[in-house]
N, C-alpha and C. Protein backbone atom coordinates (compact mmCIF):
# COMPACT_ATOMS: atom_id res chain seq x y z
N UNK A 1 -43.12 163.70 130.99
CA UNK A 1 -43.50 162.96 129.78
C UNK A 1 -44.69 162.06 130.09
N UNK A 2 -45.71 162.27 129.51
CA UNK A 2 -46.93 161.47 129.41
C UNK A 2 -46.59 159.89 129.06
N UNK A 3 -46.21 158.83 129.13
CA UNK A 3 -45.99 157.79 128.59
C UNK A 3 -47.27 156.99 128.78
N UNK A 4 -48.57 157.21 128.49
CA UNK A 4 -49.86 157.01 128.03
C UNK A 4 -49.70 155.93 127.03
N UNK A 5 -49.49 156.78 125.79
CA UNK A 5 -49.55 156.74 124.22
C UNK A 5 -48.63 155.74 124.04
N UNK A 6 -47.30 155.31 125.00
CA UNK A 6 -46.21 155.48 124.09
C UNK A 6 -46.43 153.65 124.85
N UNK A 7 -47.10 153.34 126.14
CA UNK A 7 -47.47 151.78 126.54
C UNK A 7 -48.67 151.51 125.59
N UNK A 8 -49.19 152.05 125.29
CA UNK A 8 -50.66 151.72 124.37
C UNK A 8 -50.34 151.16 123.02
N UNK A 9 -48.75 151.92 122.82
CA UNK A 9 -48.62 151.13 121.13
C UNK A 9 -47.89 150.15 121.53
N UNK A 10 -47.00 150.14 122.13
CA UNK A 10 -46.01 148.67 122.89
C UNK A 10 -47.13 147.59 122.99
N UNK A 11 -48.19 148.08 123.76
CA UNK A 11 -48.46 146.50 124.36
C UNK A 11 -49.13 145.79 122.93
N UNK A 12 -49.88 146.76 122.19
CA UNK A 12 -50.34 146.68 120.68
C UNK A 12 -49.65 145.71 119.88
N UNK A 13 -48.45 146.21 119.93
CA UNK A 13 -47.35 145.72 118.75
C UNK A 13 -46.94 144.25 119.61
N UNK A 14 -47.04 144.31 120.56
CA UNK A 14 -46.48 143.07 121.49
C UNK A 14 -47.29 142.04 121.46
N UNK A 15 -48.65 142.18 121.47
CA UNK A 15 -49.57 141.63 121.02
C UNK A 15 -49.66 140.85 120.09
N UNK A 16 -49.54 141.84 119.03
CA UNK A 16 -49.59 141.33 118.01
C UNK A 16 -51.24 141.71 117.13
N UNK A 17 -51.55 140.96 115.77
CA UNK A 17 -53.01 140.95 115.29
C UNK A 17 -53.25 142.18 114.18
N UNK A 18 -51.99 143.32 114.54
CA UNK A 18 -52.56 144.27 113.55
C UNK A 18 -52.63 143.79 112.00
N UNK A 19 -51.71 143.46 111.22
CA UNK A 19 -51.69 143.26 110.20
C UNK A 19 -51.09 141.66 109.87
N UNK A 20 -50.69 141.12 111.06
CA UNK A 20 -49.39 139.48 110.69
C UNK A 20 -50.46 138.83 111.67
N UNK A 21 -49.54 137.80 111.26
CA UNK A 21 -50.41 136.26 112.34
C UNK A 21 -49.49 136.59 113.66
N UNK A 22 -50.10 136.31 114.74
CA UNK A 22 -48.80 135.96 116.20
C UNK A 22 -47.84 135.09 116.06
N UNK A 23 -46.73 135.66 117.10
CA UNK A 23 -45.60 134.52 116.89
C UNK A 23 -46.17 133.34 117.44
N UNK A 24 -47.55 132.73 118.50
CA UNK A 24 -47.62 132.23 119.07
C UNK A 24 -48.43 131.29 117.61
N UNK A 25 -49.10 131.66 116.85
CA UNK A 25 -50.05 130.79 116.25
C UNK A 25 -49.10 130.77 114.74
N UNK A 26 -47.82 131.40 114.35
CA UNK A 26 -46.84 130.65 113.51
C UNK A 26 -46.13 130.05 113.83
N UNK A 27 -45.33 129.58 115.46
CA UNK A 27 -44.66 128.10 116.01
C UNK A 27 -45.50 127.23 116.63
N UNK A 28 -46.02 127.26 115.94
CA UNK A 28 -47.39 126.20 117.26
C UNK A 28 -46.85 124.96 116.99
N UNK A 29 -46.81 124.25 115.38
CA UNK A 29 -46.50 123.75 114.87
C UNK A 29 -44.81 123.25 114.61
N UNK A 30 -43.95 124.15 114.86
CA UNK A 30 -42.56 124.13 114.75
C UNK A 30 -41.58 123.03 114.99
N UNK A 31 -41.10 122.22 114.90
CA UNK A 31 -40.53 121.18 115.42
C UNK A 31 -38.52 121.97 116.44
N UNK A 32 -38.52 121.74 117.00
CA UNK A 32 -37.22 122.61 117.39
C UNK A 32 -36.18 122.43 116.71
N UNK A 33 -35.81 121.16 115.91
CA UNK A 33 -34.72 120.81 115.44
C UNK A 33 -34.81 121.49 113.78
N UNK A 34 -36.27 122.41 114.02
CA UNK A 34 -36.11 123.02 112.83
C UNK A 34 -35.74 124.51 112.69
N UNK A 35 -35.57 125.50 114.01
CA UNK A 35 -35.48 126.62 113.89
C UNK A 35 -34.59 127.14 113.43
N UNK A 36 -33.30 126.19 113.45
CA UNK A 36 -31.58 127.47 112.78
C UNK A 36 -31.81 126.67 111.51
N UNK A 37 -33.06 126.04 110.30
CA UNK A 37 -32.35 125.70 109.41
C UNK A 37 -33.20 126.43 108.34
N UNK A 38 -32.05 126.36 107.71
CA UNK A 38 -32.59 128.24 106.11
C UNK A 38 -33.11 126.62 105.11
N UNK A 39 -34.49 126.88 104.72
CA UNK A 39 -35.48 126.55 103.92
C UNK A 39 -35.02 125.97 102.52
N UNK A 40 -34.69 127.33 102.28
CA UNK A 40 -34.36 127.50 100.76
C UNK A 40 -32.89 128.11 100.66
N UNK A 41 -32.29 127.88 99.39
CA UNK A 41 -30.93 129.52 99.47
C UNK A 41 -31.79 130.60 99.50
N UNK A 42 -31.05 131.54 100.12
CA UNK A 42 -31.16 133.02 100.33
C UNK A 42 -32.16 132.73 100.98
N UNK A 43 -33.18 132.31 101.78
CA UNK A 43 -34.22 132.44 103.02
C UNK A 43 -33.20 132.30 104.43
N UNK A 44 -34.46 133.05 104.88
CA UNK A 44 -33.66 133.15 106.48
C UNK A 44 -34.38 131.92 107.29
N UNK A 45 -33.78 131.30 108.41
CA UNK A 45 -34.11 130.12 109.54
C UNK A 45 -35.03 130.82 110.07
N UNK A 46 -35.94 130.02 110.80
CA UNK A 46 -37.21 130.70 111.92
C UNK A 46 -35.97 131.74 112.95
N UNK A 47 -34.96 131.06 113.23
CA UNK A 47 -34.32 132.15 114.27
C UNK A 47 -34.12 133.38 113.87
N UNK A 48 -33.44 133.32 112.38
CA UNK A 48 -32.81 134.84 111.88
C UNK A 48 -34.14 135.81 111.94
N UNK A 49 -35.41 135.08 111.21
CA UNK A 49 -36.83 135.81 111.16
C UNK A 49 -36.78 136.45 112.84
N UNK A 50 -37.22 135.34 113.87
CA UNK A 50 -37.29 136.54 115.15
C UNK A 50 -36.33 137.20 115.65
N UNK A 51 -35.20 137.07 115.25
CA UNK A 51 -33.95 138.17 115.38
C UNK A 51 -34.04 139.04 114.93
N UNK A 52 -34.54 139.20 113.72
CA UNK A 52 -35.01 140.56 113.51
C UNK A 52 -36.17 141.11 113.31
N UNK A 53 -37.23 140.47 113.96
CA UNK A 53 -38.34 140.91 114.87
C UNK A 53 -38.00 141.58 115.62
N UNK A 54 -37.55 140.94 116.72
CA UNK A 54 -36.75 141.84 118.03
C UNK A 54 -35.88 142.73 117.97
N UNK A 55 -34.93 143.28 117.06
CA UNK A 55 -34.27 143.67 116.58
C UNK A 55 -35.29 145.14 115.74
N UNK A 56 -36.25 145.06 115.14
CA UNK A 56 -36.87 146.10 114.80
C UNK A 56 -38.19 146.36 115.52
N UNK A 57 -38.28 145.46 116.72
CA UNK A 57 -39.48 146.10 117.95
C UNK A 57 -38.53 147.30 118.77
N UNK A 58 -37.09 146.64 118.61
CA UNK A 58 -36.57 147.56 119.84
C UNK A 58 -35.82 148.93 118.86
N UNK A 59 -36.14 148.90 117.61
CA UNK A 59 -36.06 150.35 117.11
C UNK A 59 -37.70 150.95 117.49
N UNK A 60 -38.37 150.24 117.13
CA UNK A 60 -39.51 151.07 117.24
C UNK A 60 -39.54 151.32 118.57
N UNK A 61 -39.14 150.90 119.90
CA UNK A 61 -39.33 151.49 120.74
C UNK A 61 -38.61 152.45 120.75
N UNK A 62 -37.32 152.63 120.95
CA UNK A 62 -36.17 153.34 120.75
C UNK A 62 -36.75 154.64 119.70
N UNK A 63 -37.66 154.72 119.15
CA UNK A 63 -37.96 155.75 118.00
C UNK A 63 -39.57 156.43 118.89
N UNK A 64 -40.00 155.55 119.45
CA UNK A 64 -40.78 156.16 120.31
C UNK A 64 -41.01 156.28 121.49
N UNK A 65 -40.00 156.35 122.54
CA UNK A 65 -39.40 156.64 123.58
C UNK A 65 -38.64 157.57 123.00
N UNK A 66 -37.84 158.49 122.40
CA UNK A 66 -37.00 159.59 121.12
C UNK A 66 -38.30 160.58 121.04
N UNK A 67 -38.74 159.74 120.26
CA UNK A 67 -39.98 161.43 119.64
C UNK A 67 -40.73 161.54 121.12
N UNK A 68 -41.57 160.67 122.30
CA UNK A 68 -42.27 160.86 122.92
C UNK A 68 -41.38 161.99 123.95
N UNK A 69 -39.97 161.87 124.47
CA UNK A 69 -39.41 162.68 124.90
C UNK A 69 -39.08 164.09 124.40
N UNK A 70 -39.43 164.16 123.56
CA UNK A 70 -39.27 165.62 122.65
C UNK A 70 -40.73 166.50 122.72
N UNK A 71 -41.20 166.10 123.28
CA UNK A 71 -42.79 166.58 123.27
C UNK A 71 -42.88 167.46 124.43
């Protein structure tokens, strides 16, 4: 398996810049005693948001580590 392609989009997405701001330049600002608290009703806390950041980086890997092995 060539895994070329498949570090080239990781480090990409890890990065960050394609289409969102970085996680680094949306907590710059953050105070800590603010991350588990939900905004509004029905909004999610800064935590739940990168929980499922991480949570759908590691499908996308998981989906391309899958197809790249099928090749």
């Amino acid at each position: 398996m060539n895994d070329k392609a498949l570090r080239k989009d990781l480090i990409e997405l890890l990065k960050g810049g394609q289409a969102h701001a970085t996680l680094e330049e949306v907590l710059k600002d953050l105070k800590p005693e603010l991350c588990n608290v939900r905004p509004q009703k029905g909004m999610h806390s800064v935590y739940e948001e990168i929980e499922h950041m991480r949570n759908a980086q590691e499908d996308i890997l998981r989906y391309k580590i899958h197809t790249q092995s099928q090749l």
